[in-house]
C-alpha atoms as a PDB file:
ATOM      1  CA  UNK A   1     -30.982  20.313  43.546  1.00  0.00           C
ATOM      2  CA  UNK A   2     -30.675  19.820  47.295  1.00  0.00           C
ATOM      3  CA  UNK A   3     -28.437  17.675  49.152  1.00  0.00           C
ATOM      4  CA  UNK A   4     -27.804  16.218  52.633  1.00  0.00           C
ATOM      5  CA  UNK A   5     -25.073  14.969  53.819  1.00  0.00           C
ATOM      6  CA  UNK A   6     -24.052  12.262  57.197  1.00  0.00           C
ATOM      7  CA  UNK A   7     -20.743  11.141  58.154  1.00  0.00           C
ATOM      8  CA  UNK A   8     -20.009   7.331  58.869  1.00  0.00           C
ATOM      9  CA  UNK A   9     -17.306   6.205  61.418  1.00  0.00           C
ATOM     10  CA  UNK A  10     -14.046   4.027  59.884  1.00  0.00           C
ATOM     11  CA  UNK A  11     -14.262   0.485  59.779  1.00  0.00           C
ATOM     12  CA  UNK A  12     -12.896  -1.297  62.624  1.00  0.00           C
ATOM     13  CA  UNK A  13     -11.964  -4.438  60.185  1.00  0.00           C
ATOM     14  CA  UNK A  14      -9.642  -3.353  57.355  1.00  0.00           C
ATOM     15  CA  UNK A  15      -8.126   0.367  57.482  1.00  0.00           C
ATOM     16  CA  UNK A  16      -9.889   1.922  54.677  1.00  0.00           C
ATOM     17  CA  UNK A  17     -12.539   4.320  56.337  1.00  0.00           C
ATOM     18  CA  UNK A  18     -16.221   3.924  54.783  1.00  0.00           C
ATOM     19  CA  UNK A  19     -17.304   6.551  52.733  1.00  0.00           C
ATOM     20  CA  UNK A  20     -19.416   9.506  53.686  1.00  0.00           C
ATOM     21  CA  UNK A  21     -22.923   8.943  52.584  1.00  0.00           C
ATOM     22  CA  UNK A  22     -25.616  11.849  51.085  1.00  0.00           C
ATOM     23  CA  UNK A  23     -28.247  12.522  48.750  1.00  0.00           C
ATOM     24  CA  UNK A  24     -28.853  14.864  46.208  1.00  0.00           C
ATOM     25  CA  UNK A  25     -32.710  15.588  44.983  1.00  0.00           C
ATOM     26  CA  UNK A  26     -33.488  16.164  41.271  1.00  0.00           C
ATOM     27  CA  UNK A  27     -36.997  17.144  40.457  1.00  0.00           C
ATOM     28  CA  UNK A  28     -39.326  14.194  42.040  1.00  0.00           C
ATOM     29  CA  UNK A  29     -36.305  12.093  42.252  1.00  0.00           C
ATOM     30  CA  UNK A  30     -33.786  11.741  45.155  1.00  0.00           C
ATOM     31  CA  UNK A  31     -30.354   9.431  44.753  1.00  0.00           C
ATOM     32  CA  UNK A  32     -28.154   7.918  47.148  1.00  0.00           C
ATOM     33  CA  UNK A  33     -24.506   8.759  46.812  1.00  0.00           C
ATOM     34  CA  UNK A  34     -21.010   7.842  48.790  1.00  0.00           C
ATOM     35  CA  UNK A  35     -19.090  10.749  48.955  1.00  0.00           C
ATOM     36  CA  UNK A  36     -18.951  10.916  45.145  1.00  0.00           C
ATOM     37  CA  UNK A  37     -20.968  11.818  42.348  1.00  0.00           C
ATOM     38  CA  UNK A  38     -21.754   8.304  41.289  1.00  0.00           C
ATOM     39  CA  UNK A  39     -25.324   7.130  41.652  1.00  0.00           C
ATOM     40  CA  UNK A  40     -25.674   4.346  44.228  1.00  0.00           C
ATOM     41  CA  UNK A  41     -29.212   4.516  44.139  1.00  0.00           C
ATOM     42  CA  UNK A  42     -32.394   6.127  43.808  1.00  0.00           C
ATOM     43  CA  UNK A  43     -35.978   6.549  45.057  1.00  0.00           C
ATOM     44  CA  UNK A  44     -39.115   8.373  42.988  1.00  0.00           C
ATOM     45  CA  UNK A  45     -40.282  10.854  45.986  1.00  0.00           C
ATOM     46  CA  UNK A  46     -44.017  10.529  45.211  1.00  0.00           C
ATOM     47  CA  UNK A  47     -43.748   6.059  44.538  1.00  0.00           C
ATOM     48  CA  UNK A  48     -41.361   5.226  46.807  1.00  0.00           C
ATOM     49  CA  UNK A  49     -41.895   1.486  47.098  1.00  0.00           C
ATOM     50  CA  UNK A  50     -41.127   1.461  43.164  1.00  0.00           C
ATOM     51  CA  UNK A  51     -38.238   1.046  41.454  1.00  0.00           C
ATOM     52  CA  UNK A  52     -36.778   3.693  39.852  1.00  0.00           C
ATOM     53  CA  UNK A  53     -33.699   2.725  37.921  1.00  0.00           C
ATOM     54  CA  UNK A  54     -33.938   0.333  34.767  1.00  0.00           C
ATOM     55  CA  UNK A  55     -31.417  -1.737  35.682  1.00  0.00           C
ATOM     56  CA  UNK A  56     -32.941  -2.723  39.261  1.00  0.00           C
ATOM     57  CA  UNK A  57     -35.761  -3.369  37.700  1.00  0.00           C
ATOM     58  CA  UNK A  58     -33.766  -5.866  35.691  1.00  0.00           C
ATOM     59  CA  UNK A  59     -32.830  -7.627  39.135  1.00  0.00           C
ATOM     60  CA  UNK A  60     -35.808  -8.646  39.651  1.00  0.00           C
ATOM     61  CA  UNK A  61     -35.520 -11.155  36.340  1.00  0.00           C
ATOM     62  CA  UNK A  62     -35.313 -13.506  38.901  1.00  0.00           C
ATOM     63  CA  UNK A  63     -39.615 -13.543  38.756  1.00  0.00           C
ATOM     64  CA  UNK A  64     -39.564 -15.221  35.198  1.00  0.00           C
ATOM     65  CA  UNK A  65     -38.474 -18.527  36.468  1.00  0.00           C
ATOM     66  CA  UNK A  66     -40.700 -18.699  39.568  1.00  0.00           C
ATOM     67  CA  UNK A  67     -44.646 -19.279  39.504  1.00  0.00           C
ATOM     68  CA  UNK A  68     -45.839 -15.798  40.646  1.00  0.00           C
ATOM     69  CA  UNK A  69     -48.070 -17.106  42.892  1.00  0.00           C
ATOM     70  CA  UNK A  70     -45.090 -19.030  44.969  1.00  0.00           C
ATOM     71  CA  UNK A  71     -43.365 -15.355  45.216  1.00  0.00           C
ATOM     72  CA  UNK A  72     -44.404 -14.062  48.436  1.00  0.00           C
ATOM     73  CA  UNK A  73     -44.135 -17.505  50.618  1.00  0.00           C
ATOM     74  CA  UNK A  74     -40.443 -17.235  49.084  1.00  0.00           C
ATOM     75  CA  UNK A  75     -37.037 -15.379  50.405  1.00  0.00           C
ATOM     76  CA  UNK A  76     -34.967 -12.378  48.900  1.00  0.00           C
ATOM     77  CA  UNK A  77     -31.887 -11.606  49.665  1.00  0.00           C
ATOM     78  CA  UNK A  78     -30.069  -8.366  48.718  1.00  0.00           C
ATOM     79  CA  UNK A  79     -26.108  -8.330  49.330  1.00  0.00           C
ATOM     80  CA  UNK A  80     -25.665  -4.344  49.195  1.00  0.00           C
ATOM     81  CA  UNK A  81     -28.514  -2.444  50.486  1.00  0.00           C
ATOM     82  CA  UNK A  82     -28.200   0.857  47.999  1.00  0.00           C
ATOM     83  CA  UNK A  83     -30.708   2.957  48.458  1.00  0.00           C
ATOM     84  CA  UNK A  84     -32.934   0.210  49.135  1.00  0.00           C
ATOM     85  CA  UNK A  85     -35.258  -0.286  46.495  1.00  0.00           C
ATOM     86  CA  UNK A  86     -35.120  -3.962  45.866  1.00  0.00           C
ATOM     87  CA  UNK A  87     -35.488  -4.679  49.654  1.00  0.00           C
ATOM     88  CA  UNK A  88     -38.594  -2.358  49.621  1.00  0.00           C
ATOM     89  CA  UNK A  89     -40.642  -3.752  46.466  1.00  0.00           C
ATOM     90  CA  UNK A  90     -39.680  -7.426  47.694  1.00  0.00           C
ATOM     91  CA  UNK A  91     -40.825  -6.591  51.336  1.00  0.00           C
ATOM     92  CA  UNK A  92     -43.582  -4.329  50.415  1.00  0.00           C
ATOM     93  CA  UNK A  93     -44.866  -5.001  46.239  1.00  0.00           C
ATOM     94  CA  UNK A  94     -44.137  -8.830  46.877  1.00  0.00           C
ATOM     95  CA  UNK A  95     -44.657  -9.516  50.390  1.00  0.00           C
ATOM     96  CA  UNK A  96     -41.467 -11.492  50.213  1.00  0.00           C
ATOM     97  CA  UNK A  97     -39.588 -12.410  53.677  1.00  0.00           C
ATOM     98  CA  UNK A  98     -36.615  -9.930  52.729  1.00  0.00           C
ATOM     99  CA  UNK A  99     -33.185  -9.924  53.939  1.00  0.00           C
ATOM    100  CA  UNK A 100     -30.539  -7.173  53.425  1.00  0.00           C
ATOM    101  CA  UNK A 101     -26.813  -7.286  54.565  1.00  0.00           C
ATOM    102  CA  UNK A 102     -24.947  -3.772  54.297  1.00  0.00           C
ATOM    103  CA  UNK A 103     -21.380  -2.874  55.429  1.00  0.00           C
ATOM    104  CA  UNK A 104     -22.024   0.940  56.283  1.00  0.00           C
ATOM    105  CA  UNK A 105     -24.066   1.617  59.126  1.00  0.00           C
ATOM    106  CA  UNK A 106     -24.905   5.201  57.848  1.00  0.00           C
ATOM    107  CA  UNK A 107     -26.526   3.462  54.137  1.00  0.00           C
ATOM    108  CA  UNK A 108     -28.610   1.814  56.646  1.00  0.00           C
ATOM    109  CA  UNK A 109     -29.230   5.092  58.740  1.00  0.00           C
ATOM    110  CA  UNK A 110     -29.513   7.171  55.425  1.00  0.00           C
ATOM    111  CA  UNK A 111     -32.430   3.929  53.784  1.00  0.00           C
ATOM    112  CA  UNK A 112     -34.278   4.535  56.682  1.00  0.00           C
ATOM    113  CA  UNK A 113     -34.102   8.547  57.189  1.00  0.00           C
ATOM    114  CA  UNK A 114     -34.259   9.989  53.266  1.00  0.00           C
ATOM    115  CA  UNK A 115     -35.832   6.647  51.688  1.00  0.00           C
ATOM    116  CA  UNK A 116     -38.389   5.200  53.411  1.00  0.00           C
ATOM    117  CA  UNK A 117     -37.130   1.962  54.054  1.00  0.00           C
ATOM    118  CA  UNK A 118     -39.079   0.508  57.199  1.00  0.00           C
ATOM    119  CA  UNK A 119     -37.955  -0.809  60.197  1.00  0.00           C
ATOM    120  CA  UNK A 120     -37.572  -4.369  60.378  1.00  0.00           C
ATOM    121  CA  UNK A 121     -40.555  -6.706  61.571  1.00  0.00           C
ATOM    122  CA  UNK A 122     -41.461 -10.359  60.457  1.00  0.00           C
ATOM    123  CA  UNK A 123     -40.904  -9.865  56.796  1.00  0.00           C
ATOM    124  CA  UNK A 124     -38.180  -7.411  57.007  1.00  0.00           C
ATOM    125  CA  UNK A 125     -34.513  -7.822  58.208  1.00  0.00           C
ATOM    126  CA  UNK A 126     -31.641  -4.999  57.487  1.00  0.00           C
ATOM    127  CA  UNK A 127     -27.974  -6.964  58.982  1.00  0.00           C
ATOM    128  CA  UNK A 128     -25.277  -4.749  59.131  1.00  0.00           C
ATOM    129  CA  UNK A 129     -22.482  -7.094  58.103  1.00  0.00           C
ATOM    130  CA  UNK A 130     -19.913  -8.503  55.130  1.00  0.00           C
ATOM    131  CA  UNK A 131     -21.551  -9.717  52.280  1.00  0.00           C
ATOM    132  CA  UNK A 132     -18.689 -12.143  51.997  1.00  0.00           C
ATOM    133  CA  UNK A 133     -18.819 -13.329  55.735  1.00  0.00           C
ATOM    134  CA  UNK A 134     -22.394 -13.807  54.992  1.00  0.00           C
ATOM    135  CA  UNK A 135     -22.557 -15.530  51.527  1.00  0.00           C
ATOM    136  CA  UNK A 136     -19.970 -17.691  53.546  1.00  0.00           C
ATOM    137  CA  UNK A 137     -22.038 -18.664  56.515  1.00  0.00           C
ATOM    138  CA  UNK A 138     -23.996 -21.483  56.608  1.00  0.00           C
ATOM    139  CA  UNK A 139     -26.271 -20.161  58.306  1.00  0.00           C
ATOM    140  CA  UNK A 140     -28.384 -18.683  55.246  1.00  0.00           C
ATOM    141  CA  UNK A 141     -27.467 -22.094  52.924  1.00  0.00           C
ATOM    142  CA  UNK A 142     -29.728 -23.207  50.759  1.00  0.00           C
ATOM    143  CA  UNK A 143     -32.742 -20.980  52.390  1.00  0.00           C
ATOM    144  CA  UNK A 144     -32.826 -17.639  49.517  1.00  0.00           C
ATOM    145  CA  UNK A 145     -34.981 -18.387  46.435  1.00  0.00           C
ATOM    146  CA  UNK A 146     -33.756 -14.845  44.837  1.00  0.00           C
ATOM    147  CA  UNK A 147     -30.051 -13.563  46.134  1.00  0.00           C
ATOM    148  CA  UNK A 148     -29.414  -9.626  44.275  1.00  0.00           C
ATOM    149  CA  UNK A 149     -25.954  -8.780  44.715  1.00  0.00           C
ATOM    150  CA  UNK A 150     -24.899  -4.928  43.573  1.00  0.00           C
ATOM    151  CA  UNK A 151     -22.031  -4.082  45.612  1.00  0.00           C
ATOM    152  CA  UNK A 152     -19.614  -1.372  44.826  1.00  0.00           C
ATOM    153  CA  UNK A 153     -17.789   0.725  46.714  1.00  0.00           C
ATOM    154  CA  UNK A 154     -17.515   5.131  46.880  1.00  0.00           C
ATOM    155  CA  UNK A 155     -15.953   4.741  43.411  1.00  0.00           C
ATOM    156  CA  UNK A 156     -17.916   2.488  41.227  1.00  0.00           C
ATOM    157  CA  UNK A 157     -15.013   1.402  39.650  1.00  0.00           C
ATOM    158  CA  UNK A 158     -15.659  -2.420  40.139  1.00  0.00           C
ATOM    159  CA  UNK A 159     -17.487  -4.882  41.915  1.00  0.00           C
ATOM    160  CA  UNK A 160     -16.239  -5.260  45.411  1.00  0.00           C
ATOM    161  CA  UNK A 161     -16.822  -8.815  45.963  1.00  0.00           C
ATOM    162  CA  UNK A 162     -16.014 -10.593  42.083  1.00  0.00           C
ATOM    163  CA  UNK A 163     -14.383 -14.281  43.142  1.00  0.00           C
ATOM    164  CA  UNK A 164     -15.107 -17.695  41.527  1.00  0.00           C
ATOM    165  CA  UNK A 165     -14.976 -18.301  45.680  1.00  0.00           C
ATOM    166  CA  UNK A 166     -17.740 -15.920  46.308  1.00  0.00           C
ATOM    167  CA  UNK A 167     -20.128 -16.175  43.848  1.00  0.00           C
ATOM    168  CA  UNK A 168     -19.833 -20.374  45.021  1.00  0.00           C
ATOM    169  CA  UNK A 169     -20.921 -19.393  48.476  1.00  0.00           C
ATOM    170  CA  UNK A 170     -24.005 -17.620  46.588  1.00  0.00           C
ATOM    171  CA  UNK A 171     -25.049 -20.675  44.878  1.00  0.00           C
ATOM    172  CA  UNK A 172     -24.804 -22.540  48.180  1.00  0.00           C
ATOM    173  CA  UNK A 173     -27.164 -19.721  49.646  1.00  0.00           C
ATOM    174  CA  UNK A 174     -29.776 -20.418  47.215  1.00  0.00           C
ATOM    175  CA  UNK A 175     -32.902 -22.731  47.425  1.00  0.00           C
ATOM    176  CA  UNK A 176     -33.196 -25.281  44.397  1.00  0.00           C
ATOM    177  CA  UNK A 177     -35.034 -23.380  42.249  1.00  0.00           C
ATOM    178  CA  UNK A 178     -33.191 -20.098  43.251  1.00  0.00           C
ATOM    179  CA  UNK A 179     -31.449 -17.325  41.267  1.00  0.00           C
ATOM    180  CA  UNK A 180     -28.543 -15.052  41.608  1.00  0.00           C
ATOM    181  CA  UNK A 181     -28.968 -11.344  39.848  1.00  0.00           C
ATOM    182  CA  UNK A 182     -25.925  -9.538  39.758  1.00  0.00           C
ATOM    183  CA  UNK A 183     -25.230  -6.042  38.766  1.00  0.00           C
ATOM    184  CA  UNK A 184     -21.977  -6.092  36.706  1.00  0.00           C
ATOM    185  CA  UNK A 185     -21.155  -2.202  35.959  1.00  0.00           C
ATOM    186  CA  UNK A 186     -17.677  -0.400  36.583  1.00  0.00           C
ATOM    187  CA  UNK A 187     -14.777   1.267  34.948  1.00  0.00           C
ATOM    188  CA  UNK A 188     -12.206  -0.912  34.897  1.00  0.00           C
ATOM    189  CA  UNK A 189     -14.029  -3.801  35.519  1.00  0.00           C
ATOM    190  CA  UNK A 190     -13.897  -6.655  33.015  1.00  0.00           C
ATOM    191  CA  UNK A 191     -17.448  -8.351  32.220  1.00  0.00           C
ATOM    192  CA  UNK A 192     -15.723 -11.470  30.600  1.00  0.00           C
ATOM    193  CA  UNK A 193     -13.964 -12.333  33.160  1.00  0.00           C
ATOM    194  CA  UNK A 194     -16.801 -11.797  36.045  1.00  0.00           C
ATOM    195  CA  UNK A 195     -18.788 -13.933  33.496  1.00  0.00           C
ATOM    196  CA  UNK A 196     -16.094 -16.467  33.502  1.00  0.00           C
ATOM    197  CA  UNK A 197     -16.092 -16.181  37.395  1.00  0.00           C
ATOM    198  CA  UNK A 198     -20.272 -17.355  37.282  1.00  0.00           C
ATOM    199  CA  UNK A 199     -19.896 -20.306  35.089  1.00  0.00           C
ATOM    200  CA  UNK A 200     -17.019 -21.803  37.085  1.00  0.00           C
ATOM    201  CA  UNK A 201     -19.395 -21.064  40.394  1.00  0.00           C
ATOM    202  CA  UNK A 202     -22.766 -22.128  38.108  1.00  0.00           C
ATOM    203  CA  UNK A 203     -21.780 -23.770  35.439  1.00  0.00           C
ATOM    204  CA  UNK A 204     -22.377 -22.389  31.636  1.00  0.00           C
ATOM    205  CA  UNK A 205     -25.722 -23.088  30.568  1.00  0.00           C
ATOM    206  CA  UNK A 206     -26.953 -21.811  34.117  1.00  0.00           C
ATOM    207  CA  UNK A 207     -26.256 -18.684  33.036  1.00  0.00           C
ATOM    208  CA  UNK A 208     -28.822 -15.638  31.372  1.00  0.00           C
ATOM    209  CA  UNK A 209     -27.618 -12.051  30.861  1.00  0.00           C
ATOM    210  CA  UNK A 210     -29.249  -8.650  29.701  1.00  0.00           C
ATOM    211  CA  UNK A 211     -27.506  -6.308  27.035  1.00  0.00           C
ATOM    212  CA  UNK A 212     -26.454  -3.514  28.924  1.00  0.00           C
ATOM    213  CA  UNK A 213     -28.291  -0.313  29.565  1.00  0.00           C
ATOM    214  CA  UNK A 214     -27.456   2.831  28.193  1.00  0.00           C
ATOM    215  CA  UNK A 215     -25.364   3.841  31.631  1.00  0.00           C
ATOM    216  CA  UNK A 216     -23.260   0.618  31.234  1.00  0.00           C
ATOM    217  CA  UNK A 217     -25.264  -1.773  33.705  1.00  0.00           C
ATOM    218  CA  UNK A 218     -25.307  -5.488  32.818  1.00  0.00           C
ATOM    219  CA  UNK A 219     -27.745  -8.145  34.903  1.00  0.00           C
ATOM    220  CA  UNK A 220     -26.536 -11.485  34.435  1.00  0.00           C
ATOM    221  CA  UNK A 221     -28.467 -13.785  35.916  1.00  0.00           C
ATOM    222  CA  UNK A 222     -27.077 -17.081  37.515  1.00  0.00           C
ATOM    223  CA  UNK A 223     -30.025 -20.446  38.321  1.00  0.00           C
ATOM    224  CA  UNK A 224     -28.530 -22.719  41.000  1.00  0.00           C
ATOM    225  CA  UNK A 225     -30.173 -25.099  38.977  1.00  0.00           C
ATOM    226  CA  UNK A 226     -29.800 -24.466  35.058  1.00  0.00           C
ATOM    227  CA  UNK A 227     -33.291 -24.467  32.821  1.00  0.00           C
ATOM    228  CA  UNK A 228     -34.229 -23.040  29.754  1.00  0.00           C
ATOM    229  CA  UNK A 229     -38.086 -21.829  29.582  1.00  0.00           C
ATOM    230  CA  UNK A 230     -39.773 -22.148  26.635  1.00  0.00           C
ATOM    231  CA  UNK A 231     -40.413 -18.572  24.854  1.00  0.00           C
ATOM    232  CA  UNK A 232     -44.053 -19.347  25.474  1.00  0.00           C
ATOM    233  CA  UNK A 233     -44.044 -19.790  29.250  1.00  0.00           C
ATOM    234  CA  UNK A 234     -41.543 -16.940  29.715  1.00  0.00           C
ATOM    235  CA  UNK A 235     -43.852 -14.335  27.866  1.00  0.00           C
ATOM    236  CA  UNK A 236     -46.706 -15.648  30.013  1.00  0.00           C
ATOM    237  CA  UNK A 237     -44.366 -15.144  33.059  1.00  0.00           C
ATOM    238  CA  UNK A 238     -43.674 -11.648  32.049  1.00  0.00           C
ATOM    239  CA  UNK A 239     -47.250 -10.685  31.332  1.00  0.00           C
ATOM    240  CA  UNK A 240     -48.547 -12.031  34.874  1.00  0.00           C
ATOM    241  CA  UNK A 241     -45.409  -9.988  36.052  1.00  0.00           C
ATOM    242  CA  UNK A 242     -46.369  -6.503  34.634  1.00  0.00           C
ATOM    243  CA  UNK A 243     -49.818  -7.064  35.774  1.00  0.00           C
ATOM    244  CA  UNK A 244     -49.311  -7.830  39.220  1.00  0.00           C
ATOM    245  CA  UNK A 245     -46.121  -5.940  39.794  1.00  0.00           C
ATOM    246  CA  UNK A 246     -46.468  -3.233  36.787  1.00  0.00           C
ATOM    247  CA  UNK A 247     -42.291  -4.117  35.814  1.00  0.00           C
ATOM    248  CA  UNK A 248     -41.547  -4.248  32.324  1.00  0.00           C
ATOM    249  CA  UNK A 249     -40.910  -7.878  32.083  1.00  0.00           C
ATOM    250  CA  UNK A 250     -42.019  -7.872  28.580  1.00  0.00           C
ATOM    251  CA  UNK A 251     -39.733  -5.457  27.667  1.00  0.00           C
ATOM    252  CA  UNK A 252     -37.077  -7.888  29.369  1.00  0.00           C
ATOM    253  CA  UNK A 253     -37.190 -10.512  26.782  1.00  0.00           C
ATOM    254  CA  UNK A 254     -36.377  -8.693  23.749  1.00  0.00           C
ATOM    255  CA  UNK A 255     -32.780  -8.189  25.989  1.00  0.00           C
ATOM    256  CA  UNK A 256     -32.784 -10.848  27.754  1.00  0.00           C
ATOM    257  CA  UNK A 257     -30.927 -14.227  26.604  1.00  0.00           C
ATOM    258  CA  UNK A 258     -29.268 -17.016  27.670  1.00  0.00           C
ATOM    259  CA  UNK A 259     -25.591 -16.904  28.010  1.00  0.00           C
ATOM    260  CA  UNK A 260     -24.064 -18.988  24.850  1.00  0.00           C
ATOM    261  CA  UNK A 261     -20.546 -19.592  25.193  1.00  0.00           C
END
C-alpha cells in the first residue's frame, strides 16, 4: 500500500482547522482519506469514471424515477465532493450538467491530482464553498433534478450538516420532479432521527430508503414531489439503467423500499 499525503490551510470561518487530506492505494484501488483511516472515497485505478463503492452506487437511485432519456439535459448536484465519483459518472457516464460544492480546497486539489476529476468546462463546475450557505442560496432554487449529499467530516462520526432547516433548503434546490440521496452512515449518529429530520423537510410518503450495506451505509432517498412507481415501471427503469449505465439497479429493488412509518 502506498500513500500520499497534502496539507490544507485552517479555515478562515469557524476555528476548527480542515483536515489533512491523502490517499492510500490497495491493489487497483486508491481511497481518499482526511487525516484518518476512514474511507472518504474511492476510485478503481484502471475505470476511473466508475463507481467503486456500493453505496455510491446507491446514490444514484435517483435514475429510477426519471425517464433515462431526460438524464443528460438534467442537473446533478453533489454537496461533498469525496473523492469525486458521483460528479465524474454524472459529468462523464451521464453527460449531466454537474455541480459540486466542497469546503476543503485540498479535496478539490487532491480530486483533480490522484483521481482524475477534470477541470471544469460547460458541463462541469467544482465551487469551493458551504454546503449549507449553498443549499441556502437562492441562487440554485428549484434548478437540481438530482441533489447527493454525503458530507462528513475527518471523523465519520456523523453527518455534518443533519437539520430539519437544511435538508428544507434541499427540497427548495430541487426541480419538480427532483430527488435528494443522502448518505446516512456514522458512529454516533442516529438514523431515526435524521429520518425524522426528512419527513418534516419532505413529508412521509416522499420518502424511499435502502437497507444498509454491510459497512453501515444507508441511502434514503427524499422526492420533492412524493410518487410511488409501480413495481413494473421501476424494474423497467432499472433494466434500461444497467444497460446504459452498467449500475446494479436491479439489484436495488430487492433493498430498496419506500419508507412506511
Amino acid at each position: 500500500m502506498s500513500t500520499a499525503r497534502t496539507t490544507s490551510p485552517s479555515r478562515t470561518k469557524k476555528t476548527a482547522p480542515l483536515p489533512d487530506v491523502n490517499f492510500s492505494d490497495y491493489g487497483d484501488v486508491r481511497f481518499l482519506h482526511l487525516g484518518s483511516e476512514w474511507v472518504q472515497g474511492s476510485m478503481r485505478m484502471d475505470a476511473p469514471f466508475d463507481i467503486d463503492l456500493e453505496y455510491v452506487q446507491r446514490m444514484m437511485a435517483w435514475l429510477l424515477f426519471v425517464a433515462p432519456d431526460s438524464v443528460a439535459s438534467r442537473h446533478a448536484m453533489q454537496l461533498g465532493l469525496g473523492a469525486a465519483a458521483l460528479t465524474k459518472f454524472c459529468r462523464k457516464r451521464l453527460r449531466m450538467k454537474t455541480t459540486a460544492i466542497e469546503l476543503n480546497p485540498q479535496v478539490i486539489a487532491a480530486c483533480r491530482l490522484w483521481f482524475k476529476l477534470p477541470p471544469d468546462d460547460a458541463r462541469l463546475q467544482v465551487v469551493l464553498g458551504d454546503a449549507a450557505e449553498v443549499a441556502r442560496s437562492p441562487h440554485w432554487q428549484g434548478q437540481v433534478d438530482a441533489l447527493q449529499v454525503d458530507l462528513y467530516d475527518h471523523e465519520a462520526a456523523a453527518p455534518v450538516l443533519d437539520s430539519e432547516d437544511f435538508y428544507a433548503d434541499c427540497r427548495a434546490l430541487l426541480t419538480e420532479e427532483g430527488c435528494m440521496t443522502v448518505n446516512l452512515f456514522g458512529r454516533s449518529s442516529s438514523y431515526e432521527r435524521s429520518l425524522e429530520k426528512i419527513a418534516t423537510a419532505f413529508g412521509e410518503d416522499a420518502l424511499w430508503a435502502f437497507k444498509p450495506t454491510r459497512e453501515g451505509n444507508t441511502v434514503v432517498l427524499a422526492q420533492r414531489q412524493a410518487s410511488r412507481p409501480k413495481r413494473a415501471e421501476l424494474l423497467e427503469r432499472a433494466q434500461a439503467i444497467e444497460t446504459r449505465w452498467k449500475l446494479p439497479a436491479s439489484k436495488w429493488l430487492r433493498v430498496f423500499k419506500p419508507v412506511l412509518r
